[in-house]
Protein backbone atom coordinates (compact mmCIF):
# COMPACT_ATOMS: atom_id res chain seq x y z
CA UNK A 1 5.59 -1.32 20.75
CA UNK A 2 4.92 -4.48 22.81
CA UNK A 3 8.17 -5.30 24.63
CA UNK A 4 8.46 -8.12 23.23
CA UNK A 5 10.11 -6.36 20.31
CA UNK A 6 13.03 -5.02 22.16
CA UNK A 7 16.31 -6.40 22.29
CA UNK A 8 17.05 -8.27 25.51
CA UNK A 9 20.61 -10.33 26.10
CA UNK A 10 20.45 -14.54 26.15
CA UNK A 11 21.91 -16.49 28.59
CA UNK A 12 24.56 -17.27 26.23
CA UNK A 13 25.00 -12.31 26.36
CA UNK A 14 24.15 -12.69 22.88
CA UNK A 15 20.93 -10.94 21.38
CA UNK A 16 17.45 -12.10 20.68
CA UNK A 17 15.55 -10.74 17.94
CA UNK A 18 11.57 -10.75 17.70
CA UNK A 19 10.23 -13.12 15.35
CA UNK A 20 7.93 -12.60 12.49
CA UNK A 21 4.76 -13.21 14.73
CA UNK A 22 6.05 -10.52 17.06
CA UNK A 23 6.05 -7.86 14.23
CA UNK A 24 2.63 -8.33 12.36
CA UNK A 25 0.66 -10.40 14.89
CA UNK A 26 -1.24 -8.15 17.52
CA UNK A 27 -3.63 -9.46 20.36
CA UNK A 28 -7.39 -8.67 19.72
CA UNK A 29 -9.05 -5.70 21.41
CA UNK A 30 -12.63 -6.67 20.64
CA UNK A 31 -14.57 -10.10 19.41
CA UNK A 32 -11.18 -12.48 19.76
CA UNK A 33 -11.50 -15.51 18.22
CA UNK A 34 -14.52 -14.86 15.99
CA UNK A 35 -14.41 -13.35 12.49
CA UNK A 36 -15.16 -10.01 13.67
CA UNK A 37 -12.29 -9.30 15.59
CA UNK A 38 -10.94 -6.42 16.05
CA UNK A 39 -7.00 -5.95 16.58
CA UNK A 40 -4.72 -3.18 15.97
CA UNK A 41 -4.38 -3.52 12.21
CA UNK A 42 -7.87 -3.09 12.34
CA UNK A 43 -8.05 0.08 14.32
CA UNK A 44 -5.10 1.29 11.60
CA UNK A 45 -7.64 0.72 9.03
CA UNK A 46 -10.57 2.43 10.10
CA UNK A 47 -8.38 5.24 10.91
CA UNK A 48 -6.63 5.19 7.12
CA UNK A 49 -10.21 6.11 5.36
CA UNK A 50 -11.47 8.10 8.30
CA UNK A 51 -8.22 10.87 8.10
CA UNK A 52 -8.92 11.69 4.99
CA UNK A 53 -12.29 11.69 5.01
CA UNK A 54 -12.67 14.27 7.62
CA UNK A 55 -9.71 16.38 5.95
CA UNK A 56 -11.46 16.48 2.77
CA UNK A 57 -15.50 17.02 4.76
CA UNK A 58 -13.28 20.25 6.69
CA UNK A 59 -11.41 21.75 3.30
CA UNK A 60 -14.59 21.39 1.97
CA UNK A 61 -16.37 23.52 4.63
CA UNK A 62 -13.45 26.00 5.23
CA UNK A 63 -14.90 28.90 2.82
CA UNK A 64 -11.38 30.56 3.42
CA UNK A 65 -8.04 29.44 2.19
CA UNK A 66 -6.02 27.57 5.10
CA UNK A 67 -3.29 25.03 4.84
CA UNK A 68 -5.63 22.34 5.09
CA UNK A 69 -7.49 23.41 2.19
CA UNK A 70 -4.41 24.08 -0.04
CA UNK A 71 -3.05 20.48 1.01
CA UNK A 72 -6.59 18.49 -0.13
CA UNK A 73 -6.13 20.82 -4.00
CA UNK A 74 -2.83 20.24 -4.13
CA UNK A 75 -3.30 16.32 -3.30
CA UNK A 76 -6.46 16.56 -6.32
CA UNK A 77 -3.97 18.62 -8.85
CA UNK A 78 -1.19 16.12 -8.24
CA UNK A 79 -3.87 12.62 -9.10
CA UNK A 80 -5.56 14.73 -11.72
CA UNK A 81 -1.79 15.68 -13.64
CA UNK A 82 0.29 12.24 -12.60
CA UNK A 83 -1.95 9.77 -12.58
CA UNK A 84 -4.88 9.71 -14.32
CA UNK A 85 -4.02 12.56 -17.58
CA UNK A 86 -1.15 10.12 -18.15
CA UNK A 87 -2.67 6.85 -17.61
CA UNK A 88 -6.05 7.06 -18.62
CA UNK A 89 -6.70 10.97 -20.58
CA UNK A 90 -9.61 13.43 -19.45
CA UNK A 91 -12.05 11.22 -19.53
CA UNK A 92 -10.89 9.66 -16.63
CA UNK A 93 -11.58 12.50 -14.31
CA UNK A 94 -14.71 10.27 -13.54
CA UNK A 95 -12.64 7.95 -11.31
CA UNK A 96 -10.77 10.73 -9.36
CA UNK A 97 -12.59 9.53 -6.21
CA UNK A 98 -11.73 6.26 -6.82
CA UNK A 99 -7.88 7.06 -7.26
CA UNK A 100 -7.87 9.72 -4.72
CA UNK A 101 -9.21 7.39 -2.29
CA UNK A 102 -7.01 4.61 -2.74
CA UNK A 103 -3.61 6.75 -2.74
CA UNK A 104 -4.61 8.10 0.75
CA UNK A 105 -5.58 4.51 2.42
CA UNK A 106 -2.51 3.14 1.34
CA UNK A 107 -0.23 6.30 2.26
CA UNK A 108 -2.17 6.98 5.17
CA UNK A 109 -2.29 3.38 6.14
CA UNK A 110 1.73 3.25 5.17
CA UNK A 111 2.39 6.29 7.53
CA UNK A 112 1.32 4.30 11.14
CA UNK A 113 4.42 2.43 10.66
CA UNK A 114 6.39 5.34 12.20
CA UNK A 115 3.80 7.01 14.19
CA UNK A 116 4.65 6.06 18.09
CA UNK A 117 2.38 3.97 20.47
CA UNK A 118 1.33 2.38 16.46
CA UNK A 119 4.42 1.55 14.24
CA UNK A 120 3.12 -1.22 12.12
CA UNK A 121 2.24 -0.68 8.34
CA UNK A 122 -1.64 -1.53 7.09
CA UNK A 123 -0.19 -2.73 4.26
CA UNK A 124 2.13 -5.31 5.84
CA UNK A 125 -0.43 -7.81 6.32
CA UNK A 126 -1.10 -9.52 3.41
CA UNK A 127 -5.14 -9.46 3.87
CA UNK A 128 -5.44 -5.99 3.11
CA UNK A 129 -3.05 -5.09 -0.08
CA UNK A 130 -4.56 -8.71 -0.90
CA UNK A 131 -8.76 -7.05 -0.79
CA UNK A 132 -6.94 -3.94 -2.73
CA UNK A 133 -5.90 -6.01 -5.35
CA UNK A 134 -9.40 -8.26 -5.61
CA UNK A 135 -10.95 -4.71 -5.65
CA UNK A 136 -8.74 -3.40 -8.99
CA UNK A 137 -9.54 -6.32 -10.86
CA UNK A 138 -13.17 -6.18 -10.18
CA UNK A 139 -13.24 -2.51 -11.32
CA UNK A 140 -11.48 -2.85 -14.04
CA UNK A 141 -13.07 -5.92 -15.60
CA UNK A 142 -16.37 -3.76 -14.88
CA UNK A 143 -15.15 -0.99 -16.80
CA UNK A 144 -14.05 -3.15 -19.38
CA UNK A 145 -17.12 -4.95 -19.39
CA UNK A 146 -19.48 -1.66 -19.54
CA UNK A 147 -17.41 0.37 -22.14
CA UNK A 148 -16.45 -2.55 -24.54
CA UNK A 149 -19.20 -5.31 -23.86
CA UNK A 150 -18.22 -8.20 -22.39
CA UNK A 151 -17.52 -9.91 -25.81
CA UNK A 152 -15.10 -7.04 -26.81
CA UNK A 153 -13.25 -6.95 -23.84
CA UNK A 154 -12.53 -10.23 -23.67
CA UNK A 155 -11.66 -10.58 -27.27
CA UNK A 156 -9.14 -7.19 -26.57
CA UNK A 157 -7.77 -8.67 -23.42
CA UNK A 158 -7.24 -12.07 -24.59
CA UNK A 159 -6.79 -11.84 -28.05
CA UNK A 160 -4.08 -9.07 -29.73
CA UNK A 161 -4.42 -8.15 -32.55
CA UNK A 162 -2.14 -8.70 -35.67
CA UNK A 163 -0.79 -11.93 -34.63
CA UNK A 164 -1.01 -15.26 -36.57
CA UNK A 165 -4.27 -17.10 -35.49
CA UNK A 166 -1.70 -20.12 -34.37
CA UNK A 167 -0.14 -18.11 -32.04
CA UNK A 168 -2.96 -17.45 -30.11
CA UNK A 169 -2.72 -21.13 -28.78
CA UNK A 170 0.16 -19.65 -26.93
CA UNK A 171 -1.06 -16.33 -26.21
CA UNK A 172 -4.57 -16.44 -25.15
CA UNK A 173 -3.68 -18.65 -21.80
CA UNK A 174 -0.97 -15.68 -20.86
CA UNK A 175 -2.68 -13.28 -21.44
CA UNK A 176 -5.55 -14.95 -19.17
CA UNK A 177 -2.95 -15.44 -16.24
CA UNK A 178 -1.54 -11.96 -17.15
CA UNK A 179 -5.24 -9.85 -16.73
CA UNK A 180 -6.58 -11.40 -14.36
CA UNK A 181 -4.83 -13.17 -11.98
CA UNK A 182 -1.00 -11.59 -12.54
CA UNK A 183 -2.43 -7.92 -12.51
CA UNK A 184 -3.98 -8.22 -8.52
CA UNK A 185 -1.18 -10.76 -7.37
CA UNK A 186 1.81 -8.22 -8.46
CA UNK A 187 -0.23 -5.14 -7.29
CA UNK A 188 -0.71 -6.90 -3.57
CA UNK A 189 2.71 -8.35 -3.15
CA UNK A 190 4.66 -5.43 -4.35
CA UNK A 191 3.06 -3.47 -1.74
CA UNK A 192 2.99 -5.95 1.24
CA UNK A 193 6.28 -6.88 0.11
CA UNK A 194 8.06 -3.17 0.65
CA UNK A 195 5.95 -2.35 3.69
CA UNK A 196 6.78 -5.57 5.33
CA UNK A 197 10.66 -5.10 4.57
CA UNK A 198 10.77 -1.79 5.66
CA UNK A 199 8.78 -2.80 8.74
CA UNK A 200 11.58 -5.65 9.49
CA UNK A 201 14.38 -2.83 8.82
CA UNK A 202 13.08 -0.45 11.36
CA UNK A 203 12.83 -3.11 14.12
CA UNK A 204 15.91 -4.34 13.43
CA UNK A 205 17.73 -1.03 13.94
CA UNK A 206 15.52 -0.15 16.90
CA UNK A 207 16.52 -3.22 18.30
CA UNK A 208 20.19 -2.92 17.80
CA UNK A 209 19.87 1.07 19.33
CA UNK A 210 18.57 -0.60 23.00
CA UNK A 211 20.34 -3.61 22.43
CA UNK A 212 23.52 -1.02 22.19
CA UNK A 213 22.60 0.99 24.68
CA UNK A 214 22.49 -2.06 27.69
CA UNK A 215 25.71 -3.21 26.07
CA UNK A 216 28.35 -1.21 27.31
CA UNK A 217 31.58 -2.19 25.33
CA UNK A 218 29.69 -1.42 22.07
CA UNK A 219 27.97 1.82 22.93
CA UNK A 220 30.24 3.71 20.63
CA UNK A 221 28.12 2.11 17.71
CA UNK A 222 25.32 3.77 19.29
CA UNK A 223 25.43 6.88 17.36
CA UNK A 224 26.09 5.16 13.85
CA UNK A 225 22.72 2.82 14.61
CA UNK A 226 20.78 5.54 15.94
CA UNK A 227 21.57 7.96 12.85
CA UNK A 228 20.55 4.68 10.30
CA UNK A 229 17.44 4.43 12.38
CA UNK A 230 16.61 7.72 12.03
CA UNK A 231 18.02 7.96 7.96
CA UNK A 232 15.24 4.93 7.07
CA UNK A 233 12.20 6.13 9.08
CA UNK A 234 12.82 9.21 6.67
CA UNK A 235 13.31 6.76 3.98
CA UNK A 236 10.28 4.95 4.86
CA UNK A 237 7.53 7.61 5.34
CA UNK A 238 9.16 8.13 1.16
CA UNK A 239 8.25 4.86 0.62
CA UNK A 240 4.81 4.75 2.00
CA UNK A 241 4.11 7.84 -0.06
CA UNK A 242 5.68 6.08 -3.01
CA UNK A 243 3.60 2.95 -2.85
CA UNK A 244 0.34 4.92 -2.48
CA UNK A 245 1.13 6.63 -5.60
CA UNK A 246 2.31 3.52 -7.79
CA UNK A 247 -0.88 1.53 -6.52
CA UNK A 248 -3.09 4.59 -7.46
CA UNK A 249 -1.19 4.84 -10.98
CA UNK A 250 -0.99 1.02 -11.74
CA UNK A 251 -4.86 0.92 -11.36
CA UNK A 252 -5.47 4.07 -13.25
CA UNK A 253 -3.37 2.21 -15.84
CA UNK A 254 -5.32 -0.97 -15.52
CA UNK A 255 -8.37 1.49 -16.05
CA UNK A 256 -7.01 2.97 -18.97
CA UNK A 257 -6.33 -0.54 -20.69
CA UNK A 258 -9.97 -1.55 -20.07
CA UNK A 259 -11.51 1.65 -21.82
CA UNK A 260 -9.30 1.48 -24.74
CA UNK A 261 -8.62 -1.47 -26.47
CA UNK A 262 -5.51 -2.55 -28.21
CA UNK A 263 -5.88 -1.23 -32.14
């Protein structure tokens, strides 16, 4: 981490915390200053769809079972039976690259926040759970679009059935905000949202451990900040995990919805 995100004592012997811009802002490597540039959150995301690409290009070359192999079925068996069976049935098998492919960017992306020399979240800039959730709504307005027509999905999405034509004065306009602008807002804050906290937590309790350390009075907290620090970097590579999975199985859901219309 840049040392600006240590703990240092004021003038004053109190201590100075890093700011926001210290946590997710990060100098450019490449093309600074034009649109093309190239920082570390970039380098996290290249590296979030490369890792699993080549895990699933060397499983799918290794002709012998190894742990590698078992991990990339296992990682199938567990999308195929918890997210899309429940969420959108067998024919949704079809989109198990799809899913697949988003649970391991945002995990994988997730993961860098506790990986040394990294330790910063993809998913803790706004920008990218932001594209993620611009990317579910286009798919599933497609799918809606190409299994129901666009008049029928628009008519199921918009209009529910069994209600008193009146209502639909009040119903039509929220289900509008609901669809299509609620669905991607909630799915990209709820992610950069718990990435971003977590992100703050573990700063702020690796701050406190150095910031303990060069204080010598308190140094007997040491051991009580250093075993929190360690207790939510284990809670956080559960979270990252978590919020690829819940991202994977709200858009399945989404999906789902689009294929089969309310009856």
């Amino acid at each position: 981490m840049s040392v600006n995100l240590f703990a240092a004592e004021s003038s004053e012997g109190g201590l100075q915390f890093p700011s926001i811009e210290n946590l997710v802002e990060w100098p450019a490597y490449l093309f600074e200053g034009t649109f093309a540039e190239f920082n570390k959150i970039s380098l996290i995301a290249i590296l979030a769809m490369g890792i699993p690409t080549i895990m699933f290009l060397a499983a799918g070359r290794d002709r012998i079972p190894s742990g590698l192999q078992n991990l990339v079925e296992g990682s199938v068996e567990f999308i195929d039976n918890q997210v899309i069976l429940p969420a959108i049935g067998r024919e949704g098998f079809k989109f198990r690259p799809l899913l697949l492919s988003i649970f391991f960017f945002v995990f994988i992306g997730n993961l860098f926040e506790v990986i040394p020399t990294f330790q910063m979240p993809l998913n803790a800039r706004m920008a990218v759970p932001g594209l993620l959730g611009v990317m579910v709504l286009i798919i599933f307005v497609a799918v809606g679009f190409k299994e129901q027509g666009v008049g029928g999905y628009l008519k199921s999405a918009l209009f529910p059935p069994g209600l008193p034509k009146p209502l639909y004065a009040l119903v039509t306009p929220i289900e509008l905000l609901s669809t299509f602008i609620i669905r991607p807002f909630s799915l990209a804050v709820r992610l950069f949202a718990n990435m971003l906290a977590g992100h703050i937590l573990l700063v702020t309790f690796g701050v406190l451990c150095i910031a303990l350390w060069q204080l010598s009075a308190l140094v007997v907290v040491l051991p009580f900040s250093f075993a929190m620090l360690v207790a939510l970097t284990g809670f956080e590579i559960m979270v990252a995990f978590l919020q690829g999975f819940v991202f994977a199985l709200l858009t399945a859901v989404y999906i789902g919805g689009a294929m089969h219309p309310h009856h």
